[in-house]
PDB file of N, CA and C in Angstrom:
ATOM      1  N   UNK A   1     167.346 -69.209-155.542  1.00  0.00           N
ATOM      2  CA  UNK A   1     167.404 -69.814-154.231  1.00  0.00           C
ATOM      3  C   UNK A   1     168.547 -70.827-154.193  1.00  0.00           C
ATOM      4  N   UNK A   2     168.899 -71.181-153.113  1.00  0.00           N
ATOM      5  CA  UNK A   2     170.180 -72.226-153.126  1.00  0.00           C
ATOM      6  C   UNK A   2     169.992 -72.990-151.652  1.00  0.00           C
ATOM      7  N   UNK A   3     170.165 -74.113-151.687  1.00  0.00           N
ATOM      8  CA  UNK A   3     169.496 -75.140-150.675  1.00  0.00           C
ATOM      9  C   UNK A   3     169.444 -74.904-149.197  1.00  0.00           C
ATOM     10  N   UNK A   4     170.115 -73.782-149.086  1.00  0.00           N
ATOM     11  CA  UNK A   4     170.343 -73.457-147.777  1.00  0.00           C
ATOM     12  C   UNK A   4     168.986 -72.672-147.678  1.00  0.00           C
ATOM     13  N   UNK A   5     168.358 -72.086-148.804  1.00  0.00           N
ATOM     14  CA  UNK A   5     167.110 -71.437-148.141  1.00  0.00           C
ATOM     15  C   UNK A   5     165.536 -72.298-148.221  1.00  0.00           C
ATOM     16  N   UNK A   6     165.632 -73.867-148.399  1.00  0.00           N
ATOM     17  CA  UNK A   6     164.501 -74.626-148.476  1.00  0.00           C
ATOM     18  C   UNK A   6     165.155 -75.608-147.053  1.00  0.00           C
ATOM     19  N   UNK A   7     163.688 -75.570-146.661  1.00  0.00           N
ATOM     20  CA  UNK A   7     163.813 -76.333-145.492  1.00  0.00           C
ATOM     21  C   UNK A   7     163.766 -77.941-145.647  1.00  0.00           C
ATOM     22  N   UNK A   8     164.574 -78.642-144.931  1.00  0.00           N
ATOM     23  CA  UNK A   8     164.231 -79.927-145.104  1.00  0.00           C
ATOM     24  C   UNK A   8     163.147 -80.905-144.597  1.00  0.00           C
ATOM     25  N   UNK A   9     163.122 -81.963-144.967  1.00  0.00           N
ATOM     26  CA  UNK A   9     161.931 -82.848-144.976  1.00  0.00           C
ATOM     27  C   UNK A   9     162.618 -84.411-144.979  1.00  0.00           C
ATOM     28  N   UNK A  10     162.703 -84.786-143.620  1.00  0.00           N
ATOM     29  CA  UNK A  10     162.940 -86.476-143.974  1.00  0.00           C
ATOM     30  C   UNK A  10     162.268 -87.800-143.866  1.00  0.00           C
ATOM     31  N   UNK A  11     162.380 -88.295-144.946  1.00  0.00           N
ATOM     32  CA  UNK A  11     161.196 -89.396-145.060  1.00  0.00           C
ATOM     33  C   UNK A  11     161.672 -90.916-145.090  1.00  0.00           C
ATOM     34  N   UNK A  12     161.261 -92.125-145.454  1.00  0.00           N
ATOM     35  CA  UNK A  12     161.607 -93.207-146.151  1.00  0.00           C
ATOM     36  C   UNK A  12     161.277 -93.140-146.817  1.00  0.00           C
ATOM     37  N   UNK A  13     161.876 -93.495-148.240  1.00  0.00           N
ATOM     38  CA  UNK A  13     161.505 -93.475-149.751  1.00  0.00           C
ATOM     39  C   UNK A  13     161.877 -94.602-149.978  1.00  0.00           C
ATOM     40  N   UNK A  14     161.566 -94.850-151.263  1.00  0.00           N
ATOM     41  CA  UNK A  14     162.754 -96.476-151.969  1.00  0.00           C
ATOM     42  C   UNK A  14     163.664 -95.524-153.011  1.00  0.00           C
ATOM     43  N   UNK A  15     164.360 -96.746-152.444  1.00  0.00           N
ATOM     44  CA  UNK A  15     165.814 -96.328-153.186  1.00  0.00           C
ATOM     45  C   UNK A  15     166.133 -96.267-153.954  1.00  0.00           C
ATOM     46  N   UNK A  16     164.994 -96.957-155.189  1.00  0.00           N
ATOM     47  CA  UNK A  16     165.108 -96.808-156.568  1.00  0.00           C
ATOM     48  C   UNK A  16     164.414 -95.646-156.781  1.00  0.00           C
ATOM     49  N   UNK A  17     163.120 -95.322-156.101  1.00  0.00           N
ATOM     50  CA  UNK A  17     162.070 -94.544-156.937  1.00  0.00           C
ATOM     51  C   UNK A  17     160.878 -95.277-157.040  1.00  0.00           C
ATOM     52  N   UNK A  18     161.175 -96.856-157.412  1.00  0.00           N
ATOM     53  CA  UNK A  18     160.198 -97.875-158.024  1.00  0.00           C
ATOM     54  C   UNK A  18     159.747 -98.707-156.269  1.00  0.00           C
ATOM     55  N   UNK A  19     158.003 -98.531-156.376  1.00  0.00           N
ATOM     56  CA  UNK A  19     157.448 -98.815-155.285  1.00  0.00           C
ATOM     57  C   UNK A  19     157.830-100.274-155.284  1.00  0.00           C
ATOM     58  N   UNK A  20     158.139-101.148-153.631  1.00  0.00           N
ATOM     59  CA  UNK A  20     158.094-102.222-153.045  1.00  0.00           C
ATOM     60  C   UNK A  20     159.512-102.576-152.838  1.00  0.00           C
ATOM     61  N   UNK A  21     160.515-101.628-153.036  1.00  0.00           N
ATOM     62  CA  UNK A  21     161.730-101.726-153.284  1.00  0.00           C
ATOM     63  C   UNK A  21     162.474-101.269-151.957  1.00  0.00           C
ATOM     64  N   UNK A  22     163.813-100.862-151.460  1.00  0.00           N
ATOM     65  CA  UNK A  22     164.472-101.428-150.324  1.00  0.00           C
ATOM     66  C   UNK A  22     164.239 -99.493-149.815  1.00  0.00           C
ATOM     67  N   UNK A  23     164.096 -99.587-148.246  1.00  0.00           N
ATOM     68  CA  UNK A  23     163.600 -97.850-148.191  1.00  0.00           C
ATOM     69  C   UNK A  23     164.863 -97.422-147.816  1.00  0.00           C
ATOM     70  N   UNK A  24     165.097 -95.994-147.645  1.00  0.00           N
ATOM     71  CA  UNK A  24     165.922 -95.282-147.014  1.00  0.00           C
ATOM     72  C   UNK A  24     165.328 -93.728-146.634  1.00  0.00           C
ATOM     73  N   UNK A  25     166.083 -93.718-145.564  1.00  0.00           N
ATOM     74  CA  UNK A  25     165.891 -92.082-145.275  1.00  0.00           C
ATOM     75  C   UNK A  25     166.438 -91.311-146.461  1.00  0.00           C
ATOM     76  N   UNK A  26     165.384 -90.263-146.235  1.00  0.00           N
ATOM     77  CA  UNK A  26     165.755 -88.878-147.273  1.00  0.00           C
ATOM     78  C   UNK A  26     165.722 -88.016-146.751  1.00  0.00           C
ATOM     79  N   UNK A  27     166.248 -86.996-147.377  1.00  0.00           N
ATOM     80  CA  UNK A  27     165.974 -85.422-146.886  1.00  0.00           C
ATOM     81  C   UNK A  27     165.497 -84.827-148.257  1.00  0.00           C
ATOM     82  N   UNK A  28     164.166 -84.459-148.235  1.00  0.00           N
ATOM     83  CA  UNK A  28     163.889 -83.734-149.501  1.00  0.00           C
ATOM     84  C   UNK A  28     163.178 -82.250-149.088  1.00  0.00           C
ATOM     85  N   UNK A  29     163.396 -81.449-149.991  1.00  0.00           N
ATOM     86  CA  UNK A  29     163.128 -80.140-149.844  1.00  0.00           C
ATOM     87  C   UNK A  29     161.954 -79.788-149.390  1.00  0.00           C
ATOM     88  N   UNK A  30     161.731 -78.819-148.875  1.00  0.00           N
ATOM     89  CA  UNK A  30     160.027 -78.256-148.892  1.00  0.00           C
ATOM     90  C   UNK A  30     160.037 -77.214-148.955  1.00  0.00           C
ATOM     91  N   UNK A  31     159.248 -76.419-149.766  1.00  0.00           N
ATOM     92  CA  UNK A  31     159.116 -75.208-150.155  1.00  0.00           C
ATOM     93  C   UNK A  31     157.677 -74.475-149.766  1.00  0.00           C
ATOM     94  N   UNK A  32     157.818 -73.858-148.828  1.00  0.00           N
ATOM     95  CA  UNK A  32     156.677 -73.114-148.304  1.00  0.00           C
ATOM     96  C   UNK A  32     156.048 -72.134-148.680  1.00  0.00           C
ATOM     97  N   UNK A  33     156.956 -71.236-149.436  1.00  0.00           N
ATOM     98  CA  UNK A  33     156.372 -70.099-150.248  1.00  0.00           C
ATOM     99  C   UNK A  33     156.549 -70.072-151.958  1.00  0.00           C
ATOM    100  N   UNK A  34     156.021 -70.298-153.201  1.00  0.00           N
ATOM    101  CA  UNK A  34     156.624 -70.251-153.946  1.00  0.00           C
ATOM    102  C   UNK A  34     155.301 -69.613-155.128  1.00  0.00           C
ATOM    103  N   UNK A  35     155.647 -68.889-156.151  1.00  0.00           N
ATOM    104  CA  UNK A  35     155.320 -68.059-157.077  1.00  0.00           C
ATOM    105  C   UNK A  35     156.049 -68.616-158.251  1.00  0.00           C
ATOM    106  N   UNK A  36     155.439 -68.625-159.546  1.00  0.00           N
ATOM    107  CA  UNK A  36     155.691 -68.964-160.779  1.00  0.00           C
ATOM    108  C   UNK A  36     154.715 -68.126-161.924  1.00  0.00           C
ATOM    109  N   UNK A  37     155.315 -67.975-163.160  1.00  0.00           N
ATOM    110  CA  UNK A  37     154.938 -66.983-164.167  1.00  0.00           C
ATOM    111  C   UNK A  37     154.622 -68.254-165.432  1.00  0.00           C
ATOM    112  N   UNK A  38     153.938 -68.240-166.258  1.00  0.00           N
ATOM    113  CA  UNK A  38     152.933 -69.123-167.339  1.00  0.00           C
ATOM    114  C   UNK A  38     152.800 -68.209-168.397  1.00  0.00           C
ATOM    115  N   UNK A  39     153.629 -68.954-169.806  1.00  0.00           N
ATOM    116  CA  UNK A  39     152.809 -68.190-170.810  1.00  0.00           C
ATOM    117  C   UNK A  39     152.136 -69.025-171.380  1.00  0.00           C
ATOM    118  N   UNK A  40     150.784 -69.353-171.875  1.00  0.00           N
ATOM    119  CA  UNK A  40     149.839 -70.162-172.458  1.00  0.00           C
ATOM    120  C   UNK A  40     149.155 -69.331-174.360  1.00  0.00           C
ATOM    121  N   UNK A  41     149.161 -70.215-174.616  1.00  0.00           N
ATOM    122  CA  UNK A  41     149.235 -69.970-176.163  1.00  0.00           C
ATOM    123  C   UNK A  41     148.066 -70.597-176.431  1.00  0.00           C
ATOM    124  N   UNK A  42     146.876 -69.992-176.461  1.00  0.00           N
ATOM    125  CA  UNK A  42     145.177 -70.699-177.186  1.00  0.00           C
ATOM    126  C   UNK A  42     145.147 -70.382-178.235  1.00  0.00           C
ATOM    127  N   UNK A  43     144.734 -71.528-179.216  1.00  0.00           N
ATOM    128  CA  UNK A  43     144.447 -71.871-180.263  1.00  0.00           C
ATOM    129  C   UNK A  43     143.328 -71.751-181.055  1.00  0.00           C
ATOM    130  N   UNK A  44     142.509 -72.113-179.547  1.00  0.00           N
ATOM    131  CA  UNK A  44     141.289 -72.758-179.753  1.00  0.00           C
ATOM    132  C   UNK A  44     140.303 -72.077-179.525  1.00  0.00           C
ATOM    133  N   UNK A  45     139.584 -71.201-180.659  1.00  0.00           N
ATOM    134  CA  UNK A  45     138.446 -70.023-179.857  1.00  0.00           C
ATOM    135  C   UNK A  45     137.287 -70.756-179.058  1.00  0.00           C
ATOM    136  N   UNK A  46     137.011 -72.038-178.777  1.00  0.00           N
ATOM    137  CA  UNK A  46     136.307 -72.405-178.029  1.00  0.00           C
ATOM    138  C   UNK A  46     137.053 -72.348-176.494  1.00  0.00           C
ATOM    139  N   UNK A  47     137.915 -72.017-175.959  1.00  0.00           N
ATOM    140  CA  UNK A  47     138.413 -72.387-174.746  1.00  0.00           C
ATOM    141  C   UNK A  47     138.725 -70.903-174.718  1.00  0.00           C
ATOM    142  N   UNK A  48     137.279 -70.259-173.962  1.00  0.00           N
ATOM    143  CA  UNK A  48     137.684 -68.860-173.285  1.00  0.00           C
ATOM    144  C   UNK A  48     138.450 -69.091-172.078  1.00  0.00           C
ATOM    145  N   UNK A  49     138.831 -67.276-171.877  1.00  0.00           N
ATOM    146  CA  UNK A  49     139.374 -67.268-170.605  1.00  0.00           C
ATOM    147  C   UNK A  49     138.517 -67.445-169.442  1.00  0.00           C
ATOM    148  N   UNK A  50     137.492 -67.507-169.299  1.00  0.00           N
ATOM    149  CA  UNK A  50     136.770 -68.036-168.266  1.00  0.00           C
ATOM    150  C   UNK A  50     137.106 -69.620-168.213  1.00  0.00           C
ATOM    151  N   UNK A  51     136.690 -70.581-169.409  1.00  0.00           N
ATOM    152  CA  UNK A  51     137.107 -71.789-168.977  1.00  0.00           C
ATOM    153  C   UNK A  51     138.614 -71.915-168.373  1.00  0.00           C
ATOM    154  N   UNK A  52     139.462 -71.079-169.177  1.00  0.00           N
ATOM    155  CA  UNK A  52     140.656 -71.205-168.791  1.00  0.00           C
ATOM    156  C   UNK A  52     141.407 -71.089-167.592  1.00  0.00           C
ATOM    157  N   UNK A  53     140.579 -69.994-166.993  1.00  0.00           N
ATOM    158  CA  UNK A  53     140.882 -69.462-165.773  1.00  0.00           C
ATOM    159  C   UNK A  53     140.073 -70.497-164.788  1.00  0.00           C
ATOM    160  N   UNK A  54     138.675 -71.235-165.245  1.00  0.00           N
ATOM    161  CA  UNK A  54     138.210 -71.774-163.892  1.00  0.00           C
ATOM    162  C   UNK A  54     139.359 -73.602-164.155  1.00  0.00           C
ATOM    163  N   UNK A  55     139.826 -73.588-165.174  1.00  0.00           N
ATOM    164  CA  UNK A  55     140.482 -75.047-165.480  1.00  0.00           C
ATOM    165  C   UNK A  55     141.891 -75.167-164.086  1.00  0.00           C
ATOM    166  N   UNK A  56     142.685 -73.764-164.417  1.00  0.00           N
ATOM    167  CA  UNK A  56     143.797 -73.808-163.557  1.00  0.00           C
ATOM    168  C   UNK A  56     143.623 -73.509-162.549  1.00  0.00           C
ATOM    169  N   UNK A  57     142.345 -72.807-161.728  1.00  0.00           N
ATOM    170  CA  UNK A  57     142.302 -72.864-160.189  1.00  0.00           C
ATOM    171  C   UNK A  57     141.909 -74.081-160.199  1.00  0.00           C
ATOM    172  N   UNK A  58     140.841 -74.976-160.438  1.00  0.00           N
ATOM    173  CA  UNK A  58     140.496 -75.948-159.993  1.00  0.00           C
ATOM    174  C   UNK A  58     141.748 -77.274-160.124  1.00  0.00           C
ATOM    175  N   UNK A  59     142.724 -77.054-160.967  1.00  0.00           N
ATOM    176  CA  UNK A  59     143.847 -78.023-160.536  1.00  0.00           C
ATOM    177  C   UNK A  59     144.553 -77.543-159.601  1.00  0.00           C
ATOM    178  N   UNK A  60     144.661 -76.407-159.237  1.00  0.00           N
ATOM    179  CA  UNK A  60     145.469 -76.370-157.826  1.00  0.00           C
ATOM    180  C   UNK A  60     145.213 -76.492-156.982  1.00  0.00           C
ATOM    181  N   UNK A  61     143.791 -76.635-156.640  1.00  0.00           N
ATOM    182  CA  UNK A  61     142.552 -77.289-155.764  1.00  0.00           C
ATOM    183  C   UNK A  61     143.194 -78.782-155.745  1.00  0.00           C
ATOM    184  N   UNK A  62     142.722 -79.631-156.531  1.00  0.00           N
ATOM    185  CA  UNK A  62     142.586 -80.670-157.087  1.00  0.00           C
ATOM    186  C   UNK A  62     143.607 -81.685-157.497  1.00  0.00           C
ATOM    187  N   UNK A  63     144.452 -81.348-158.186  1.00  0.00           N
ATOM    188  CA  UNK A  63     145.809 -82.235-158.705  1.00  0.00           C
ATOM    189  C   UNK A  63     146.814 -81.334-157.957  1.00  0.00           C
ATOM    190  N   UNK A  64     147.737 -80.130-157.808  1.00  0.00           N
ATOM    191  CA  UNK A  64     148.859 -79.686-157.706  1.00  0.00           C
ATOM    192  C   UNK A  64     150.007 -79.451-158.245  1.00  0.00           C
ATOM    193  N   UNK A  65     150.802 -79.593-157.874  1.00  0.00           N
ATOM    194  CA  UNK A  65     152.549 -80.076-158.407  1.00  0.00           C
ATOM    195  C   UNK A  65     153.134 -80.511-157.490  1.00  0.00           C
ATOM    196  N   UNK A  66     153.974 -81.260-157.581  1.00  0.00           N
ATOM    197  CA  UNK A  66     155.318 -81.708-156.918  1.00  0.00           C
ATOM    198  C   UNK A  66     155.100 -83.233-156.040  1.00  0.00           C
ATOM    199  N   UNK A  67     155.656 -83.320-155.080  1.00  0.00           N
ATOM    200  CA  UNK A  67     155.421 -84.553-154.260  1.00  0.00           C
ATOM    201  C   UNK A  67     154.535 -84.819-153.450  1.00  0.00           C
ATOM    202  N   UNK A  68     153.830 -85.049-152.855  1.00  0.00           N
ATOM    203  CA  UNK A  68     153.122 -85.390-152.438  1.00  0.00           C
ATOM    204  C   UNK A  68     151.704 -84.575-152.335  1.00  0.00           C
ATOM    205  N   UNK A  69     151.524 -84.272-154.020  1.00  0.00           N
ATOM    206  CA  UNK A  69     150.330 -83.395-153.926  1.00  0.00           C
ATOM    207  C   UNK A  69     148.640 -84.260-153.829  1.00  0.00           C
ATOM    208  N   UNK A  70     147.773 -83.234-153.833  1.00  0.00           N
ATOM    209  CA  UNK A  70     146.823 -83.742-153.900  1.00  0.00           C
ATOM    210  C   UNK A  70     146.051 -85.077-155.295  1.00  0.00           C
ATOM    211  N   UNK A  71     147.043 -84.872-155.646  1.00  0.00           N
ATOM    212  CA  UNK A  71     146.148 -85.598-156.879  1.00  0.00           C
ATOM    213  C   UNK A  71     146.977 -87.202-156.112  1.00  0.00           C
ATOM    214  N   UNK A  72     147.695 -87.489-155.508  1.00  0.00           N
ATOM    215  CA  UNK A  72     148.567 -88.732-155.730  1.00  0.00           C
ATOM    216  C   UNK A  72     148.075 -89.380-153.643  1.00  0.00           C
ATOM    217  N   UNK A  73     147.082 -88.127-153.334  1.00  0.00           N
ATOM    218  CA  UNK A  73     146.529 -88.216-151.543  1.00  0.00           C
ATOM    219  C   UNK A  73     147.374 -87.610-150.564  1.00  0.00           C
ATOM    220  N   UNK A  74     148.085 -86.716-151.234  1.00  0.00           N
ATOM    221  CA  UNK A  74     148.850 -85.868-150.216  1.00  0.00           C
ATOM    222  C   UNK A  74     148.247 -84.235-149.987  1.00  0.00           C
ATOM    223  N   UNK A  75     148.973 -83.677-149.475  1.00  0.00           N
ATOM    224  CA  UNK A  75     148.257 -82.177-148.998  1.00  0.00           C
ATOM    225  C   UNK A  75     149.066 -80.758-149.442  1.00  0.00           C
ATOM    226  N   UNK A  76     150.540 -81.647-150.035  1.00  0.00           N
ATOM    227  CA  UNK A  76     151.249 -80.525-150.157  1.00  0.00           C
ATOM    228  C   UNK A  76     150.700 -79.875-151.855  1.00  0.00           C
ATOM    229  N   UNK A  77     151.602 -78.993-152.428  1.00  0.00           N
ATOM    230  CA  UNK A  77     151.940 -78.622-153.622  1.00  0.00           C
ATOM    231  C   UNK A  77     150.501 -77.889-154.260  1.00  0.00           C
ATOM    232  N   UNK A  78     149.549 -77.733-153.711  1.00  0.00           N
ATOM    233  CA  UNK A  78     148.821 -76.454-153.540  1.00  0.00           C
ATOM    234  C   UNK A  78     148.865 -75.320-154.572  1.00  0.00           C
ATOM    235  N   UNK A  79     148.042 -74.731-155.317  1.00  0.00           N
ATOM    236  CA  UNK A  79     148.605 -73.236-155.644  1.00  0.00           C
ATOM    237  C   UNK A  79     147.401 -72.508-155.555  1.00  0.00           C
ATOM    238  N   UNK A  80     147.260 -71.261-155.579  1.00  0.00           N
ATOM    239  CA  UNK A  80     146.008 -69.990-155.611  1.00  0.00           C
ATOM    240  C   UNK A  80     146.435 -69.409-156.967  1.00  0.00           C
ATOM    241  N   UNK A  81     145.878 -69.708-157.843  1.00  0.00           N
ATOM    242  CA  UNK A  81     145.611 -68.542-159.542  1.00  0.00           C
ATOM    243  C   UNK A  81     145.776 -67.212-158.947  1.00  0.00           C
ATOM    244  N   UNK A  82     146.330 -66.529-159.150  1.00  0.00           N
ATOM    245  CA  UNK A  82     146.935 -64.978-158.664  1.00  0.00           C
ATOM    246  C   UNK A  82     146.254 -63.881-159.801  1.00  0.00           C
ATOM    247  N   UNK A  83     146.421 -63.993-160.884  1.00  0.00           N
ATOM    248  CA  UNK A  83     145.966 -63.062-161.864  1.00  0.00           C
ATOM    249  C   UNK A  83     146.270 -63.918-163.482  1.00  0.00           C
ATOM    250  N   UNK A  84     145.095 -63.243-164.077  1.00  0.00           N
ATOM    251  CA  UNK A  84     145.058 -63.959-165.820  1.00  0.00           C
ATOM    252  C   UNK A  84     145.234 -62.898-166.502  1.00  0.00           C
ATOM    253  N   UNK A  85     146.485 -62.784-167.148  1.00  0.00           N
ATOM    254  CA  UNK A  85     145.830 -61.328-168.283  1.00  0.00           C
ATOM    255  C   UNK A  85     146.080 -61.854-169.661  1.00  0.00           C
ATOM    256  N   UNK A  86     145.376 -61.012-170.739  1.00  0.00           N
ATOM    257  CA  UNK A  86     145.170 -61.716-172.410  1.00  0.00           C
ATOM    258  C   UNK A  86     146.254 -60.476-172.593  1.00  0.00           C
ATOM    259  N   UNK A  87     147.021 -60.928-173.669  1.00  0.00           N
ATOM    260  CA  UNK A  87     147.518 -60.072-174.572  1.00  0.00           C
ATOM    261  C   UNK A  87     146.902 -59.488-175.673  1.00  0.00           C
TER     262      UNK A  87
END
């Protein structure tokens, strides 16, 4: 992808990063559709794929990724578990 295909988003942020600090407008990305691939390496014969599988839907429920996801009181960064397979 290349920036021309994420839509923008403008906010006040601080200008450092570091909260209480001087704001400015931004333009930061937003990504509406997005898919990603995971290879996970268990160790541990106590952590079936059932736990495994109910661990990572419930963070995409729950915590997310990116900016303003749910874990930090935002709504974005979302995901749906798509498929688990064992090698």
């Amino acid at each position: 992808m290349t920036l021309d295909d994420f839509d923008g988003e403008w906010l006040f942020l601080d200008a450092t990063g570091k909260a209480g600090g001087t704001r400015v407008k931004r333009c930061m990305p937003r990504i509406l559709n997005w898919w990603a691939d995971a290879t996970l390496y268990v160790v541990d014969e106590i952590l079936t794929k059932a736990v495994l599988t109910s661990a990572i839907s419930n963070a995409g429920l729950l915590v997310g990724v990116g900016r303003f996801r749910p874990e930090k009181g935002g709504f974005y960064g979302r995901y749906r578990l798509a498929t688990v397979v064992e090698a």
